[in-house]
Protein backbone atom coordinates (compact mmCIF):
# COMPACT_ATOMS: atom_id res chain seq x y z
CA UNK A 1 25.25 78.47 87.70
CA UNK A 2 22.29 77.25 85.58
CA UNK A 3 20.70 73.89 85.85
CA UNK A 4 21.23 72.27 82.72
CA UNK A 5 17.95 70.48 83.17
CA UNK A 6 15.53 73.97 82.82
CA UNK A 7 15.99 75.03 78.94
CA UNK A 8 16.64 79.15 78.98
CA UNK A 9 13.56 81.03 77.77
CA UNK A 10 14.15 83.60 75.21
CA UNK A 11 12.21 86.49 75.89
CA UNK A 12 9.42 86.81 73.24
CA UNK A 13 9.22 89.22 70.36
CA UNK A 14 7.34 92.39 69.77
CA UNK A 15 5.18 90.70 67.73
CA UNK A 16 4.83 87.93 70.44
CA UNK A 17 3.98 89.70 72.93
CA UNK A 18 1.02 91.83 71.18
CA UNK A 19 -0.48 88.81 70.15
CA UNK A 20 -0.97 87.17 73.98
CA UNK A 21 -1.89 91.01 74.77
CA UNK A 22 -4.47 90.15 72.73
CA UNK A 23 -5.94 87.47 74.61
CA UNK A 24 -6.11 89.83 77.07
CA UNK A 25 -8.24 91.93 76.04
CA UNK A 26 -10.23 89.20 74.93
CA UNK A 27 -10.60 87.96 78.08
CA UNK A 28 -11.03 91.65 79.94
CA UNK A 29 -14.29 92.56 77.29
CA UNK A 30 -16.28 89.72 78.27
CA UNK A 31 -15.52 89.53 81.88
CA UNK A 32 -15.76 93.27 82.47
CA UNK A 33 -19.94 92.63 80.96
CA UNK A 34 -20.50 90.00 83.03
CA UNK A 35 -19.39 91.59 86.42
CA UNK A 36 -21.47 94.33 85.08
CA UNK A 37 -24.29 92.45 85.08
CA UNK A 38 -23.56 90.71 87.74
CA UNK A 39 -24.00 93.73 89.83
CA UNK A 40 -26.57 95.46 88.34
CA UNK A 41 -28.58 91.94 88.90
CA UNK A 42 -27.83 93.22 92.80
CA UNK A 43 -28.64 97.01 92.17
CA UNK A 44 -32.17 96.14 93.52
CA UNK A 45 -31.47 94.48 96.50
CA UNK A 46 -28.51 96.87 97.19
CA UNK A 47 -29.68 99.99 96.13
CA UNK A 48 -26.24 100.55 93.83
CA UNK A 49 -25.61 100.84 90.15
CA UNK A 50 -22.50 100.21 88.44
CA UNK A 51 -21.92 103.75 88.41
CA UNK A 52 -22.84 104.89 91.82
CA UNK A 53 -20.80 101.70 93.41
CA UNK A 54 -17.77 102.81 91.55
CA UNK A 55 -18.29 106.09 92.70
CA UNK A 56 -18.47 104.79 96.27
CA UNK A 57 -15.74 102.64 96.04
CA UNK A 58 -13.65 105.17 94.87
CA UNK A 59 -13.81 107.69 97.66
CA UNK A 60 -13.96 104.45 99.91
CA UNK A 61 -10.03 104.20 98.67
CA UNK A 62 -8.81 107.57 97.83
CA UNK A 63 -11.37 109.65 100.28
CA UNK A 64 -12.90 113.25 99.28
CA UNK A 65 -12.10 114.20 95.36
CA UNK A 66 -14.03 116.71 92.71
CA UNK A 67 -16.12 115.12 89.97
CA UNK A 68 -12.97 116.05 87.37
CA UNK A 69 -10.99 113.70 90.25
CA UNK A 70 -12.85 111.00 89.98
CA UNK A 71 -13.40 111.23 85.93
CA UNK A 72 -10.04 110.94 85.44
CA UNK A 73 -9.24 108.38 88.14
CA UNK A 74 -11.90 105.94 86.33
CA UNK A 75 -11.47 107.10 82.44
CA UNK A 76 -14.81 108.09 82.52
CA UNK A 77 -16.40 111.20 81.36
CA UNK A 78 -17.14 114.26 84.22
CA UNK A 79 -20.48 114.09 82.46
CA UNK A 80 -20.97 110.77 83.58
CA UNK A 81 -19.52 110.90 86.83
CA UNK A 82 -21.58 113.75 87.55
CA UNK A 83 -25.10 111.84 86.95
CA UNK A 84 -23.56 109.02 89.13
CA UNK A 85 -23.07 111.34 91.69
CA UNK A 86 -26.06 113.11 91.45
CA UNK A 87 -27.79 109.96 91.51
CA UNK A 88 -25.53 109.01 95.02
CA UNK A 89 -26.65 112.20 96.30
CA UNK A 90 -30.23 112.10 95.80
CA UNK A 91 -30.11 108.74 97.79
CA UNK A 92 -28.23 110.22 100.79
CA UNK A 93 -25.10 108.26 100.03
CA UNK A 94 -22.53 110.75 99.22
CA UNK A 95 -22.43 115.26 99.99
CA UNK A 96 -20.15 117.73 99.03
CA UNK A 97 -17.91 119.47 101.09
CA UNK A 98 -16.21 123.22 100.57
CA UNK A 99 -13.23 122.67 98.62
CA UNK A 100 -10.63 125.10 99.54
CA UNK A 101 -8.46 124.51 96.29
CA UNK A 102 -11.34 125.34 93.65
CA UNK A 103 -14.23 127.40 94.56
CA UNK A 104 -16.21 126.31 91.82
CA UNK A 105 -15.32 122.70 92.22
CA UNK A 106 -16.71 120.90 95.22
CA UNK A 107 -15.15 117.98 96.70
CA UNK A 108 -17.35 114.83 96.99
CA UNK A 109 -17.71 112.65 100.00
CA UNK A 110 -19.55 109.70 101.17
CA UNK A 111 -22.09 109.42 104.00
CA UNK A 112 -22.17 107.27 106.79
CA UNK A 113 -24.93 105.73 104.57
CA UNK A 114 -22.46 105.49 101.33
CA UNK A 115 -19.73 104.14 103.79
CA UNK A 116 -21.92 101.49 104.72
CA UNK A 117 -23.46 100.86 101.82
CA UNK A 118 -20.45 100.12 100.00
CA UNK A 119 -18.82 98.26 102.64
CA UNK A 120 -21.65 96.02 102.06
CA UNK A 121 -21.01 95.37 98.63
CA UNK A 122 -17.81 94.72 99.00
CA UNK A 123 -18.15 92.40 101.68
CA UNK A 124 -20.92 90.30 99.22
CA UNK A 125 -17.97 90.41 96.37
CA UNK A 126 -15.38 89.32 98.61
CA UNK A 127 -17.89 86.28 99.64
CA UNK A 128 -18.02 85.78 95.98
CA UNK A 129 -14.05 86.13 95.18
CA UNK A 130 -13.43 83.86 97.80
CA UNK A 131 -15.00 81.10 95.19
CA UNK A 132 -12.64 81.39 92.41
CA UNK A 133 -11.60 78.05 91.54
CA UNK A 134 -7.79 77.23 90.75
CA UNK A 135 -4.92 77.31 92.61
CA UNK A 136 -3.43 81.07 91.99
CA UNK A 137 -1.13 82.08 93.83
CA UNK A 138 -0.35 85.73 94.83
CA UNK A 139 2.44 85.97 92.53
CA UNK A 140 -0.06 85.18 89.81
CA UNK A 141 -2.20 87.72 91.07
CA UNK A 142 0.78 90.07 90.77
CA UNK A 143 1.20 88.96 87.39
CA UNK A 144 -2.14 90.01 86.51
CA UNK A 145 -1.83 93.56 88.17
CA UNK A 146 1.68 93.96 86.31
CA UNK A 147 0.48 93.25 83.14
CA UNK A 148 -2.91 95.19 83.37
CA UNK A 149 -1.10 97.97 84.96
CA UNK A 150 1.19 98.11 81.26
CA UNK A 151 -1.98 98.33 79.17
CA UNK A 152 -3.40 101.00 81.72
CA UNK A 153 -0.38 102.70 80.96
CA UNK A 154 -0.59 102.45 77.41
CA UNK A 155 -3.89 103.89 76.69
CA UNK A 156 -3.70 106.70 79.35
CA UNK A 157 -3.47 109.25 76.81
CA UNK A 158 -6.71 108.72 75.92
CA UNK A 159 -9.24 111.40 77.02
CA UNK A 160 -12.50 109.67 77.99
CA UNK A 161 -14.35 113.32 77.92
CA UNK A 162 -13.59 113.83 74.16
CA UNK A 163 -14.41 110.76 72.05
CA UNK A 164 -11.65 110.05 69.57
CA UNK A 165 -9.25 112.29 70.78
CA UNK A 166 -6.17 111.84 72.50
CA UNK A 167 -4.44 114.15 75.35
């Protein structure tokens, strides 16, 4: 039974629907730059770049992967992954470990130092999540994950090693 007091939504069009997609990415361009900066303003005091902390993080969550893994986890190129890792090596914070299904491929893995060192970042951006002002609540947050998850989905085709191309 409906409560004649709550009109019905119609759900919106095609058209509808791209355009508040839009504000999305709005949104998602700007904020992505200034977390950027944000943490490369930290890099010094933490040691991390953008790069090398999402390398960290990465294996934090998923544990040992290749540097084709990881490329493809982030939608970033092996090239690139490769000098952040490089970069994470050469500062004792991840090593890489046989890798029984590809010879050629090494699996990457973090050091007690890497563990630690992102564990500290992400205990500073928790401090500073904890701050967001409004009153979300988780199913907003769900929301948000749902509807970034679709656009994720969208553009997954799109092969980050090969500019212009799609898979």
């Amino acid at each position: 039974m409906t409560n004649d007091r709550s009109p019905v939504l119609a759900p919106p069009s095609q058209d509808e629907l791209a355009e508040r997609l839009t504000e999305v990415f709005d949104l998602v361009g700007p904020l992505y730059r200034r977390v950027h900066r944000k943490v490369t303003e930290a890099a010094p005091t933490e040691g991390l770049s953008v790069g090398v902390r999402a390398v960290l993080d990465l294996l934090r969550t998923r544990g040992p992967m290749t540097v084709p893994q990881m490329g493809r986890a982030q939608a970033l190129s092996r090239q690139f992954v490769q000098r952040m890792v490089n970069d994470a090596a050469r500062h004792g914070l991840v090593e890489s470990a046989a890798n029984p299904a590809h010879r050629r491929s090494p699996l990457i893995r973090p050091t007690a130092a890497g563990r630690a060192a992102i564990d500290a970042v992400r205990a500073r951006e928790h401090a500073l999540l904890r701050r967001v002002d409004g009153e979300l609540a988780m199913a907003d947050i769900d929301a948000c994950l749902r509807v970034l998850g679709a656009l994720h989905a969208l553009f997954d085709d799109v092969d980050v090693d090969s500019p212009g191309t799609r898979r």
